[in-house]
Protein backbone atom coordinates (compact mmCIF):
# COMPACT_ATOMS: atom_id res chain seq x y z
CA UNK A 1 22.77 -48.18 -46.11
CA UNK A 2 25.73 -47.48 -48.73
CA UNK A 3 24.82 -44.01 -48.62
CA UNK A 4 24.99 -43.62 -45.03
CA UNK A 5 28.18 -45.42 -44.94
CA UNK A 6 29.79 -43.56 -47.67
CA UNK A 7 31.83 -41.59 -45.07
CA UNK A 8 33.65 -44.13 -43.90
CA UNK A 9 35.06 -45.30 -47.08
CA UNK A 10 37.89 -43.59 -47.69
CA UNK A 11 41.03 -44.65 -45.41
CA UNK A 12 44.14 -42.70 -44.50
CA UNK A 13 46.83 -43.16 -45.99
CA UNK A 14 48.78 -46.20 -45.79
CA UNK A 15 45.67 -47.84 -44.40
CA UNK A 16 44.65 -51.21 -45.06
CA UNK A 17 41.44 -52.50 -46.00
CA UNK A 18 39.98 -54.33 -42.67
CA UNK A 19 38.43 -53.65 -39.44
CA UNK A 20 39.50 -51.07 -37.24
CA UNK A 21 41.62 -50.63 -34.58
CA UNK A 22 40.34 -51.56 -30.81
CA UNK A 23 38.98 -48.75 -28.46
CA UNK A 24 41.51 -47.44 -25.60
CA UNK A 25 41.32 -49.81 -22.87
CA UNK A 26 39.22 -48.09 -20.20
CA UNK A 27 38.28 -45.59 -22.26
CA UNK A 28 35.30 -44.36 -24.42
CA UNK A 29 35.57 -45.05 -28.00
CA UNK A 30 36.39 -42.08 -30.14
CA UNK A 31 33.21 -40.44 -32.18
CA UNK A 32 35.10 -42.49 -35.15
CA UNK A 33 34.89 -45.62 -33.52
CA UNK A 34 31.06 -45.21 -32.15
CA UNK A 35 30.24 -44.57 -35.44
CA UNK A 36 31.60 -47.47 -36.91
CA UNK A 37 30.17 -49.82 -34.16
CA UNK A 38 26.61 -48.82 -35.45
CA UNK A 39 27.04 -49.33 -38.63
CA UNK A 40 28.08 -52.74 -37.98
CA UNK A 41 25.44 -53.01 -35.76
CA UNK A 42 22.66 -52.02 -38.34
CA UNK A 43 24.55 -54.24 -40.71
CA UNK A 44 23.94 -57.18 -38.02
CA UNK A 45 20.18 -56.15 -38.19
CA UNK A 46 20.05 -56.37 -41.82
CA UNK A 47 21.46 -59.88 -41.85
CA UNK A 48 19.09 -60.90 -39.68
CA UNK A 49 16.08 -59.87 -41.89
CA UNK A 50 18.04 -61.28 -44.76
CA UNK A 51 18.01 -65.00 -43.22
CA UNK A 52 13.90 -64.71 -42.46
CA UNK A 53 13.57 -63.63 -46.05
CA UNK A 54 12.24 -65.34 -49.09
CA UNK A 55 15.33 -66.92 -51.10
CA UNK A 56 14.45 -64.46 -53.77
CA UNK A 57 15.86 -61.50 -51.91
CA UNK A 58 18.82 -63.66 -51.15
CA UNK A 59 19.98 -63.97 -54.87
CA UNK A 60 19.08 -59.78 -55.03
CA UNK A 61 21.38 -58.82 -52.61
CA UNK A 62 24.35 -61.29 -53.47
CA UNK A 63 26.85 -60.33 -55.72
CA UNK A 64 27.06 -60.58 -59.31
CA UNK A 65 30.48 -60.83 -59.74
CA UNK A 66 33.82 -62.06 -58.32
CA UNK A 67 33.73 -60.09 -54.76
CA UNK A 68 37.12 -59.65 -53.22
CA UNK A 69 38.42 -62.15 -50.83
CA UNK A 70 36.43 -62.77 -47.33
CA UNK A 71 36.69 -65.11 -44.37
CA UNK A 72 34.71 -68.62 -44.58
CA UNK A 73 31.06 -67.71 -43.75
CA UNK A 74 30.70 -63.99 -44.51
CA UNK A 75 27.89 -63.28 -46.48
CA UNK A 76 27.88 -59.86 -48.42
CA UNK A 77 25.12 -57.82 -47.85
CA UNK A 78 25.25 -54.93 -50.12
CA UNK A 79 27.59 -53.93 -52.81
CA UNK A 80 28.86 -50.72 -54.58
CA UNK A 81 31.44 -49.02 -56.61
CA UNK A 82 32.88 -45.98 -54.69
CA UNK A 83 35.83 -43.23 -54.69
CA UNK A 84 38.52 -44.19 -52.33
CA UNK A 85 42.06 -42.13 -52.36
CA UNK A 86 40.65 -40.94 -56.22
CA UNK A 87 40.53 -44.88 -57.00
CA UNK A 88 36.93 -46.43 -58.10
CA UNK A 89 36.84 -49.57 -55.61
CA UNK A 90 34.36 -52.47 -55.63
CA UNK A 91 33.16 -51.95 -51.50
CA UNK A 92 31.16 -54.70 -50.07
CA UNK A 93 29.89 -54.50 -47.17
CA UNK A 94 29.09 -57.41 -44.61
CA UNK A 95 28.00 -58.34 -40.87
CA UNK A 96 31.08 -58.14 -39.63
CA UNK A 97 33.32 -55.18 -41.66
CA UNK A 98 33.22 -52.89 -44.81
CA UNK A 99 36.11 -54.36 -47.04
CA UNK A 100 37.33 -52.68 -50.60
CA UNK A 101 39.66 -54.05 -53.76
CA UNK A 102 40.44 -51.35 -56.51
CA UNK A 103 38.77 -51.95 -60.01
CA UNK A 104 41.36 -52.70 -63.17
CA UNK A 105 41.66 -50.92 -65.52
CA UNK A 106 40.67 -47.59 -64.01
CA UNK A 107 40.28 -46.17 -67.94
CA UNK A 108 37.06 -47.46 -70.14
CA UNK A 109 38.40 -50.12 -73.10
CA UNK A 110 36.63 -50.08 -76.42
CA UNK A 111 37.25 -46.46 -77.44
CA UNK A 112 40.35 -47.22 -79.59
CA UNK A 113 40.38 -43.71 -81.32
CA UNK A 114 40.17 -41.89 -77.87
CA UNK A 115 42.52 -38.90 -78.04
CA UNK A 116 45.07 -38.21 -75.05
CA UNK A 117 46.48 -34.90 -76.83
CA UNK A 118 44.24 -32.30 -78.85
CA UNK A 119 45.21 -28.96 -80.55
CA UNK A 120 42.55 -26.39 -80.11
CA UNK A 121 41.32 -23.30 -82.13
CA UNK A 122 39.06 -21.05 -80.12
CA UNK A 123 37.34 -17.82 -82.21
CA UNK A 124 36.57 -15.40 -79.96
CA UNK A 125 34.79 -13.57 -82.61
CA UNK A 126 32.31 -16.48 -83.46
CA UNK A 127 28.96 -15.30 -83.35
CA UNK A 128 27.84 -13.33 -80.09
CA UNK A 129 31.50 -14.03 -79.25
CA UNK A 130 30.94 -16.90 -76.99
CA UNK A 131 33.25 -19.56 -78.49
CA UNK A 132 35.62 -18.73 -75.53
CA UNK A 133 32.51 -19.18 -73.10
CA UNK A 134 31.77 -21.99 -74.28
CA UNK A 135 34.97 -23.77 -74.34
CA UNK A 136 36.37 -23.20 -70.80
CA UNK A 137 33.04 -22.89 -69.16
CA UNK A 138 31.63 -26.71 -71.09
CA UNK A 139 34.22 -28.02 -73.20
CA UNK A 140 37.75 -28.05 -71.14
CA UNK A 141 36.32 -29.46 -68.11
CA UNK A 142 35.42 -32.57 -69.86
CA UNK A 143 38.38 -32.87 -71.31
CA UNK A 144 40.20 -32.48 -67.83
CA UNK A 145 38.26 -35.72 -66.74
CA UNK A 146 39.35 -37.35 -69.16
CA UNK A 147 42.80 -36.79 -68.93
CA UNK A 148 43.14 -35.26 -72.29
CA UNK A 149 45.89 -32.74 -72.91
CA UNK A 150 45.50 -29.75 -74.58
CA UNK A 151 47.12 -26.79 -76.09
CA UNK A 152 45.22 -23.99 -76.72
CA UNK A 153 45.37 -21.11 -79.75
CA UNK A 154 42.91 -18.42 -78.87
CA UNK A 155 43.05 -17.01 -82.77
CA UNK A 156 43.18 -13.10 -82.64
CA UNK A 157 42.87 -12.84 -86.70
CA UNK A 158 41.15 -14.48 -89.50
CA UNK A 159 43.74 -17.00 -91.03
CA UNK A 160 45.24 -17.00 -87.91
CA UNK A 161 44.45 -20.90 -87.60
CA UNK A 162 45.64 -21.48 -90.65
CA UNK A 163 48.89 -20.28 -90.52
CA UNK A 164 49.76 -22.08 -87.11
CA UNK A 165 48.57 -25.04 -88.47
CA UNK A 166 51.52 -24.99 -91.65
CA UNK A 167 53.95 -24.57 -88.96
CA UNK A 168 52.56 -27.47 -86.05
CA UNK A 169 53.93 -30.72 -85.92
CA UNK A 170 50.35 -32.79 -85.80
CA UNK A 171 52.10 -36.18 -84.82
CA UNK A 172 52.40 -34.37 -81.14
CA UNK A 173 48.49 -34.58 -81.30
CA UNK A 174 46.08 -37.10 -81.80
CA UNK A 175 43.36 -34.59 -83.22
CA UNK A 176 42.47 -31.17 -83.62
CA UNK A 177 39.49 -29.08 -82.48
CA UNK A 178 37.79 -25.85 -83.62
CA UNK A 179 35.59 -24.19 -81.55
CA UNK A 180 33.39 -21.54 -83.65
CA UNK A 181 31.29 -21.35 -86.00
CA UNK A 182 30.93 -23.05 -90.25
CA UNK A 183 33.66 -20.12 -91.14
CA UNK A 184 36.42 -21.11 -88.56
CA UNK A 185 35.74 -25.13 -89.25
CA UNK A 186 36.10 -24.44 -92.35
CA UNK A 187 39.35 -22.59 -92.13
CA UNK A 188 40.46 -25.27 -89.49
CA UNK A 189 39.54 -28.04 -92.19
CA UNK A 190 41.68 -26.27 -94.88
CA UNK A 191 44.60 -26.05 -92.73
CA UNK A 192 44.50 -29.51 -91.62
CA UNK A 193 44.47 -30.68 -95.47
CA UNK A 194 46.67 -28.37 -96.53
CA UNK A 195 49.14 -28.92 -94.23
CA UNK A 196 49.12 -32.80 -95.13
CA UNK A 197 50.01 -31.93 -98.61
CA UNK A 198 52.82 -30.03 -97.62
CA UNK A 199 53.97 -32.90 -95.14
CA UNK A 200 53.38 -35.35 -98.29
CA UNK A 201 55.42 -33.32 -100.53
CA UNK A 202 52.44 -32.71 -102.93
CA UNK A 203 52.48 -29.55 -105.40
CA UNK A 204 49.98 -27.18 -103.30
CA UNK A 205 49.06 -25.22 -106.66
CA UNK A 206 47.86 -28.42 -108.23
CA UNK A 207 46.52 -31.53 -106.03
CA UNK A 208 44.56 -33.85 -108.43
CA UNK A 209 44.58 -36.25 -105.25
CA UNK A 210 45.04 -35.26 -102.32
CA UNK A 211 46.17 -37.15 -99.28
CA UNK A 212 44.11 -37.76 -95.99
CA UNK A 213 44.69 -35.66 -93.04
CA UNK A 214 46.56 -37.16 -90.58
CA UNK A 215 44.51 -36.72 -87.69
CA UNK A 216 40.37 -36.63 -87.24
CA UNK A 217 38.73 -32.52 -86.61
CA UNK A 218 36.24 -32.27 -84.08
CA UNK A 219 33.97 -29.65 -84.48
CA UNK A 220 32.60 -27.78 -81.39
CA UNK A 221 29.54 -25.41 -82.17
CA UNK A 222 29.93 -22.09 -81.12
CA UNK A 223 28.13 -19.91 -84.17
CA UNK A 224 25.41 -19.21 -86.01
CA UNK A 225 24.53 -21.95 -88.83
CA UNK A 226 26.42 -24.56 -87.39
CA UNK A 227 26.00 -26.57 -90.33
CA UNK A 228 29.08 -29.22 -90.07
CA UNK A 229 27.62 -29.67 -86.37
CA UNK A 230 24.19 -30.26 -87.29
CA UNK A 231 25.32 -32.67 -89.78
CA UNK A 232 27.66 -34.77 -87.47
CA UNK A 233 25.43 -34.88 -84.30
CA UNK A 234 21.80 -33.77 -85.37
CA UNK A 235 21.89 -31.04 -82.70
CA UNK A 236 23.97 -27.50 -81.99
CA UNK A 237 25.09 -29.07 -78.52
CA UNK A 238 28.57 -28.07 -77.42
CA UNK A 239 28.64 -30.73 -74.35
CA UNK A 240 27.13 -33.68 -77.18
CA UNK A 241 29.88 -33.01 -79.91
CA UNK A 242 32.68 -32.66 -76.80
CA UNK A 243 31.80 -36.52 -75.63
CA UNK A 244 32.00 -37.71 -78.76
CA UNK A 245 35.30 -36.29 -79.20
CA UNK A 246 35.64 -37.68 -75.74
CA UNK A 247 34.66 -41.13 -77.04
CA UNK A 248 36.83 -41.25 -79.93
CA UNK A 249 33.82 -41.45 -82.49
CA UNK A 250 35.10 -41.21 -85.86
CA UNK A 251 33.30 -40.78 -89.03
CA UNK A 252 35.18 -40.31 -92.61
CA UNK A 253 33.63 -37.44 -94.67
CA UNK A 254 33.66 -36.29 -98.54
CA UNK A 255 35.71 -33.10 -99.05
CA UNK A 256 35.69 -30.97 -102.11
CA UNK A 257 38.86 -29.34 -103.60
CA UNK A 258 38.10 -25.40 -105.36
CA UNK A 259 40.01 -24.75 -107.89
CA UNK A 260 41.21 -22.88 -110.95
CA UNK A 261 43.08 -24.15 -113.97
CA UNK A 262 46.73 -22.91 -112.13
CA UNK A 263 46.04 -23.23 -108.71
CA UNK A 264 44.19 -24.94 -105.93
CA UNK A 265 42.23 -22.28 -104.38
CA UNK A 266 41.03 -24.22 -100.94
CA UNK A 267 39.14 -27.47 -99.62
CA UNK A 268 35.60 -27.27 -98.42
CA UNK A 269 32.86 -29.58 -98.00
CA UNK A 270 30.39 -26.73 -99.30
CA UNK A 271 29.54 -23.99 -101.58
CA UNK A 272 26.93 -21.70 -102.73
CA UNK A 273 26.96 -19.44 -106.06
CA UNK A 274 25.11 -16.69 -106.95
CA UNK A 275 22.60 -15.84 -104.21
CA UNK A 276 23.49 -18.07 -101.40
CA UNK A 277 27.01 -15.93 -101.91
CA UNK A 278 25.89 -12.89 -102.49
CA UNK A 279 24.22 -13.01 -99.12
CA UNK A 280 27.27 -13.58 -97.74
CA UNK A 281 29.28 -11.20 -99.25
CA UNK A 282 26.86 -7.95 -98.26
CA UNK A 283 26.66 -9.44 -94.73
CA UNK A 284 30.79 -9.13 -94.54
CA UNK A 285 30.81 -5.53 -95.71
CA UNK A 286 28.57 -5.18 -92.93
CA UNK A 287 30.38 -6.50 -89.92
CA UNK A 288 29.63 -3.98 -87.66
CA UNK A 289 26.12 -4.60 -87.04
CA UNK A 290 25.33 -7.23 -84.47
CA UNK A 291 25.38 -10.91 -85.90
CA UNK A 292 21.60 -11.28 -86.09
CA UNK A 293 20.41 -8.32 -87.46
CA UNK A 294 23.54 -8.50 -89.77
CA UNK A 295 22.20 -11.52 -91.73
CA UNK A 296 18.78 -10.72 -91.69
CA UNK A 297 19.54 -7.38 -93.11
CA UNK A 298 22.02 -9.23 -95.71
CA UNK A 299 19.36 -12.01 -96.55
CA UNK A 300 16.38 -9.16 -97.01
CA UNK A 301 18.58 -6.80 -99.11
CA UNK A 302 19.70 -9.49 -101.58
CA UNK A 303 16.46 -10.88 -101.83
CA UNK A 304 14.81 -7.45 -102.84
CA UNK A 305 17.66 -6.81 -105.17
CA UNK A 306 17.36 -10.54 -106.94
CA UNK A 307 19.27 -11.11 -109.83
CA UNK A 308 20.39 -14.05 -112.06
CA UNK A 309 23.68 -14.90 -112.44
CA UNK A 310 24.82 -16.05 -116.13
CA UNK A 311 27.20 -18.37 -116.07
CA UNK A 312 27.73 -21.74 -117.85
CA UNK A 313 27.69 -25.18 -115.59
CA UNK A 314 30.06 -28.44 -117.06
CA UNK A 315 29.67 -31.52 -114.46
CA UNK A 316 30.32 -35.25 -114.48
CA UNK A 317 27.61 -37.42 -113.59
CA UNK A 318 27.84 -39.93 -111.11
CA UNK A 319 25.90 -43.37 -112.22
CA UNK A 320 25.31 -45.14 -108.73
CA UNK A 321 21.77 -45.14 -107.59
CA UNK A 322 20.61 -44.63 -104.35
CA UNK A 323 17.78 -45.62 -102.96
CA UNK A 324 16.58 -42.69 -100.84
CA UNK A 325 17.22 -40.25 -103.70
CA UNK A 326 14.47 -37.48 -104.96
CA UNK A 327 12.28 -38.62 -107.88
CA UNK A 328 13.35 -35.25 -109.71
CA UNK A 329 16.94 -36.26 -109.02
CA UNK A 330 16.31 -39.90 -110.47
CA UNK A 331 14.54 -38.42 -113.34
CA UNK A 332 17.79 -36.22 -113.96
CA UNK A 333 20.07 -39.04 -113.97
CA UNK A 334 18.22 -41.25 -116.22
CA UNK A 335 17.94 -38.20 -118.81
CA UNK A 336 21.56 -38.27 -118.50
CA UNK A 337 22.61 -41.64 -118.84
CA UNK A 338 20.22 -41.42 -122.51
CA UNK A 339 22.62 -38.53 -123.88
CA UNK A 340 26.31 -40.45 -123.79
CA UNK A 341 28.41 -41.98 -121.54
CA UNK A 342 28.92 -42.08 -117.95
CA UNK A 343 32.41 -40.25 -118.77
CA UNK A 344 30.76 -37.95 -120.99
CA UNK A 345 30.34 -33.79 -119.58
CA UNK A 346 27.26 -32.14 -119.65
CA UNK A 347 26.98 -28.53 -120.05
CA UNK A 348 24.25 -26.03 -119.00
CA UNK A 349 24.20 -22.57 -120.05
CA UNK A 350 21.67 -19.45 -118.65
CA UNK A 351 20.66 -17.68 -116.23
CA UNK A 352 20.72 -18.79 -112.33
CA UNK A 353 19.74 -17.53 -109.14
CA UNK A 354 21.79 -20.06 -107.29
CA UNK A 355 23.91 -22.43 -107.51
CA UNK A 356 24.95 -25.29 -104.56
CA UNK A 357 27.62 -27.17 -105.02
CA UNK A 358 27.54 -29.84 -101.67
CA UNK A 359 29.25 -32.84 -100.60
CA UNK A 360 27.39 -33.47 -97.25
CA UNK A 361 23.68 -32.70 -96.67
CA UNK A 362 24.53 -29.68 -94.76
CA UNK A 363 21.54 -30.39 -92.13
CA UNK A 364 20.22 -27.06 -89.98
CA UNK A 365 17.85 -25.72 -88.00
CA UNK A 366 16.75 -23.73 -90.75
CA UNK A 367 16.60 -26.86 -93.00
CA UNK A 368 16.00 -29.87 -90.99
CA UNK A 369 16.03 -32.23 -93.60
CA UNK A 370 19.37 -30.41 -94.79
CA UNK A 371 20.47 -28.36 -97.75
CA UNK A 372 21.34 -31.12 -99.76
CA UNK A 373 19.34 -34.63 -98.23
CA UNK A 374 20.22 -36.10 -101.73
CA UNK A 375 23.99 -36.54 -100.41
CA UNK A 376 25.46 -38.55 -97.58
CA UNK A 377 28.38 -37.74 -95.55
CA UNK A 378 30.76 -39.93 -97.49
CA UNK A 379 29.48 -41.69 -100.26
CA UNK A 380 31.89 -39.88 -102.92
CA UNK A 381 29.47 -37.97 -104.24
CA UNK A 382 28.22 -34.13 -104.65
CA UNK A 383 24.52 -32.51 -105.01
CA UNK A 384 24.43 -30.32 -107.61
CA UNK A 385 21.39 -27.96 -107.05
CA UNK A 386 20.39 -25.21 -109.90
CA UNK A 387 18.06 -22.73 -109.50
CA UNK A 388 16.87 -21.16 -112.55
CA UNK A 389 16.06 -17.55 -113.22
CA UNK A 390 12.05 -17.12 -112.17
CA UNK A 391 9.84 -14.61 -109.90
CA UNK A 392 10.75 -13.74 -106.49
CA UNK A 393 7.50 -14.88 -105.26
CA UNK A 394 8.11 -18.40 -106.71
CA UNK A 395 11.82 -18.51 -105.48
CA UNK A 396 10.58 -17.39 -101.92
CA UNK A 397 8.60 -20.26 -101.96
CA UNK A 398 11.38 -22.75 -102.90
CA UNK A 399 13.21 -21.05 -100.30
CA UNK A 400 10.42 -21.56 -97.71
CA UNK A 401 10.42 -25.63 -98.36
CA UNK A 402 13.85 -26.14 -97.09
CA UNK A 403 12.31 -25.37 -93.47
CA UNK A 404 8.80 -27.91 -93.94
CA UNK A 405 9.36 -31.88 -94.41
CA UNK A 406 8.63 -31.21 -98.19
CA UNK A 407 10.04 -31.75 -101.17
CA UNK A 408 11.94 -28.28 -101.94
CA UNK A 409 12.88 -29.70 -105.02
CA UNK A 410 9.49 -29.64 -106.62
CA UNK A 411 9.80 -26.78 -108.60
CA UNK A 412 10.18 -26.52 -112.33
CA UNK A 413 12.98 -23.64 -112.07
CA UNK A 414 14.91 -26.14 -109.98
CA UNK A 415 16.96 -29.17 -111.11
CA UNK A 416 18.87 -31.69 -109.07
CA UNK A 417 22.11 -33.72 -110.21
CA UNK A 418 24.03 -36.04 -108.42
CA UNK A 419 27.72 -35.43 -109.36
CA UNK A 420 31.64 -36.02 -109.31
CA UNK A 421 32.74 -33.04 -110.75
CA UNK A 422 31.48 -29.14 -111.64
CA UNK A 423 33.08 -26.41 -113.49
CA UNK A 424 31.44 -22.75 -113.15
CA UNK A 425 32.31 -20.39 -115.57
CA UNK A 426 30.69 -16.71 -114.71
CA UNK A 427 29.82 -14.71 -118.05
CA UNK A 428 30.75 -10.93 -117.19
CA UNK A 429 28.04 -8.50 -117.75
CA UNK A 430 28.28 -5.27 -119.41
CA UNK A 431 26.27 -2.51 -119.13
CA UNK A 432 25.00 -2.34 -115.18
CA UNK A 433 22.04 -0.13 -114.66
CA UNK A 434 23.32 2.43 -112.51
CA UNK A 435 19.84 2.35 -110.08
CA UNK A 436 21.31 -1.94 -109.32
CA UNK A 437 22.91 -2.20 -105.65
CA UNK A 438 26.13 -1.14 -106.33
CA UNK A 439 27.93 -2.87 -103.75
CA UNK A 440 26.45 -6.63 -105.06
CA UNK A 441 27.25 -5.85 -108.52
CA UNK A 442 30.93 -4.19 -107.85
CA UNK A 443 32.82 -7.69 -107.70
CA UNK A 444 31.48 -8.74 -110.71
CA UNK A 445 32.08 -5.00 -112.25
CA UNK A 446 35.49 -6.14 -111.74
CA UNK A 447 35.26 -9.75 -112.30
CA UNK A 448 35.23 -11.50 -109.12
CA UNK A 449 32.56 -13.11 -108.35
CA UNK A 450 31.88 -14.14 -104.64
CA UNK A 451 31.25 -17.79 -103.43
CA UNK A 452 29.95 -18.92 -100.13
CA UNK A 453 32.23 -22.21 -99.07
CA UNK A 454 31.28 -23.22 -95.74
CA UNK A 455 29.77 -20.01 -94.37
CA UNK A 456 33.32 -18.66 -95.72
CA UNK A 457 33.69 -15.32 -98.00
CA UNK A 458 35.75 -16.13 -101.50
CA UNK A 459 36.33 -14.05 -104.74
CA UNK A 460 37.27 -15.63 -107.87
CA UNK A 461 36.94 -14.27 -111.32
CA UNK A 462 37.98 -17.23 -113.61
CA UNK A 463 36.62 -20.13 -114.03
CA UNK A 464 36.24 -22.69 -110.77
CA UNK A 465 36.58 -26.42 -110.74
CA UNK A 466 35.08 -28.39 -108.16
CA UNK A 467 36.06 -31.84 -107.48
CA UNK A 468 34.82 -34.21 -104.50
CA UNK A 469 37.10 -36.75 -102.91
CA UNK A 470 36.22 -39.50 -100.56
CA UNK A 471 36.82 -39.79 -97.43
CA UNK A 472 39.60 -37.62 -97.27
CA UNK A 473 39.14 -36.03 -93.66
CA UNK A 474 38.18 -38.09 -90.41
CA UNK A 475 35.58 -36.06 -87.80
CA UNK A 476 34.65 -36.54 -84.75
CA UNK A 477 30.97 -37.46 -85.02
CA UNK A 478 28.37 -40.36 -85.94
CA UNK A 479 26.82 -40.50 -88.93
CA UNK A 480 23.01 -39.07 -88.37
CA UNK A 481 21.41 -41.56 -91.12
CA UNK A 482 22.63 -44.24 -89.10
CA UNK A 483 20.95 -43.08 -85.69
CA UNK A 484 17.69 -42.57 -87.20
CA UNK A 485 17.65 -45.82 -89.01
CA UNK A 486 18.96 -47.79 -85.66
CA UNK A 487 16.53 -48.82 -83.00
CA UNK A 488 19.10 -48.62 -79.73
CA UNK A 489 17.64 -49.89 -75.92
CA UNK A 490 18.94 -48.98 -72.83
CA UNK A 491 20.28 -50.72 -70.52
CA UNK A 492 20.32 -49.58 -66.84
CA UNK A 493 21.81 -50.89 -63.65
């Protein structure tokens, strides 16, 4: 009956809440007016049939709240919440008359961290160049009902996001958002940092703790990997991660400063050396080829031209169990606890085909269980993953466990440490055979090496000091580990 009265619930202007006016004296009512009358008279019918029913349908049809005021006697029959004048009203209606009293507040309370003003970055580059798609088409209309402001930076170049972020005054915003893929979050995520050094009056060339950014980063997916997305809401969903922005949902993360022994070279929560980088590197030269066939073609090239990196590895242990971690990573930390003390570095020295240096688990649809599922999202820690020089058939198949439920681990070539600190220190070759991919071998010819750090290209030829810091960034998100462990109900009305 609410349904078929719905068009009658929204009064001109100036109108009060009552019944309407009489009909013309001698006169036929208007359409309005006949209208009404049957209502009320169908309304009349249905309190009839609620007085010869049971006294359970009584207490179902009576409110179950405060209803607004009525005259001595009126019994409501049905009750809804419905727009009137772009209020939400509580409308009951009765025998007699449909009667309505605004609801207060209008806005949801709970969501203390809900943000009224948001700076956005947009990549229009970002995969198959949908990032702008995807944000006015999904992403701003939400935000438009829910009354958040925005101001928009369509970025035309890469660093583009970075430099407008050293110059904006974040206090006029209550967040930031990047829409694009793990390369543009990342760039986003350095900015923000960055910039709150600079605000803090901290040396940018050499930040042995840095300060928290001032305001949380919401992450919008809009690329390839989507690896930051994956890990915050469990799913590449661009309307999910925008409601939880929406929400205010805030979740503190680890973040990981790069570095060499004069200056800070950026912050990441991320990186890959050797062929997790080199990957990445032949995929750049080759930006012209679509985005798909770009990455394959990177992925298959590197992996038919496999070589070991030598380098030597220095880390810092981290002694605090946890109870979900790999056997092969508990077995690692108890052989290092044996050799000195929980201060003490440990050094490794060979021949790699990767290393991963990870502060989050870096979950995927290529790796469902995540990069890194020895690490948590912010429990001041890093995975420290080495893969040792073996066969390409046997490193095929560790890379073919990180898309199965098993343990990709399980390998003798590969060891696991849990970590605060890493120093990589490349060993230049000498000596290249000439038939070796030239282009894969020409940055370390020259003695830059390439690192992957967060889907992001960088060259660095000395040595490069990784350090984790907790907590040191807010996101929009939930923490994934917490959903799956959390048996929620519904309830509907």
């Amino acid at each position: 009956m609410l349904r078929a009265a719905a068009p009658f619930l929204r009064p001109q202007r100036g109108a009060r809440p009552g019944p309407g006016p009489e009909p013309p004296a001698g006169g036929r009512p208007p359409p309005g007016e006949q209208r009404a009358r049957a209502v009320a008279a169908g309304a009349a019918r249905a309190r009839s049939a609620a007085a010869a029913a049971p006294e359970e349908r009584r207490r179902r049809v009576a409110p179950l709240a405060a209803a607004p005021p009525a005259e001595a006697g009126e019994e409501p029959l049905l009750r809804g919440i419905f727009e009137i004048s772009k209020r939400s009203c509580d409308v009951v209606l009765s025998a007699r008359r449909l009667r309505w009293s605004p609801i207060l507040p209008e806005s949801p309370t709970g969501f203390q961290n809900r943000p009224k003003s948001l700076k956005v970055f947009v990549n229009p580059s970002s995969h198959k160049r949908e990032a702008t798609h995807v944000y006015y088409e999904q992403v701003a209309p939400l935000f438009k009902l829910a009354d958040i402001k925005t101001d928009v930076t369509v970025t035309e170049y890469e660093g583009h996001a970075l430099s407008v972020l050293k110059e904006c005054e974040l206090q006029a915003f209550d967040g930031v958002v990047c829409v694009g893929g793990d390369g543009s979050v990342s760039e986003v995520a350095h900015g923000l940092l960055l910039k709150a050094q600079i605000d803090a009056g901290k040396d940018t060339d050499y930040i042995p703790t840095p300060v928290k950014a001032p305001v949380p980063l919401g992450v919008i997916p809009a690329g390839t990997a989507n690896i930051l997305a994956h890990t915050l809401y469990g799913i590449k969903h661009a309307v999910t991660a925008t409601l939880h922005i929406v929400m205010g949902h805030i979740q503190p993360v680890d973040v990981c400063t790069f570095s060499t022994p004069s200056k800070l070279l950026r912050f990441g929560f991320s990186a890959m050396f050797g062929f997790g980088a080199r990957t990445l590197a032949l995929a750049e030269k080759h930006r012209w080829m679509p985005s798909n066939q770009r990455k394959d073609f990177a992925f298959i090239k590197t992996l038919a031209d496999l070589k070991p990196e030598e380098c030597e590895l220095s880390f810092l242990p981290l002694h605090i169990p946890q109870e979900d971690s790999h056997e092969n990573d508990r077995k690692k930390k108890e052989k290092i606890k044996k050799k000195g003390s929980k201060d003490q570095w440990h050094k490794i020295q060979g021949h790699f085909l990767n290393v991963s240096i990870m502060a989050i688990p870096c979950l995927c649809s290529m790796a469902p269980r995540g990069l890194a599922p020895n690490t948590r999202l912010n429990n001041g820690s890093m995975a420290l993953i080495v893969v040792q020089n073996t066969s390409r058939t046997e490193f095929i198949k560790h890379l073919k466990r990180y898309t199965s439920i098993k343990n990709q681990f399980n390998f003798p070539f590969v060891e696991t440490y849990t970590v605060q600190e890493v120093k990589v220190q490349p060993r230049l070759k000498s000596g290249f055979d000439a038939k070796e991919n030239t282009y894969l071998n020409a940055a370390s010819a020259e003695g830059n090496y390439p690192w992957n750090i967060d889907g992001d290209l960088m060259k660095e030829a000395s040595e490069v000091h990784v350090r984790v810091h907790p907590q040191l960034i807010n996101l929009y998100g939930v923490n994934t580990d917490d959903l799956e462990c959390s048996q929620t109900t519904c309830n509907c009305i």
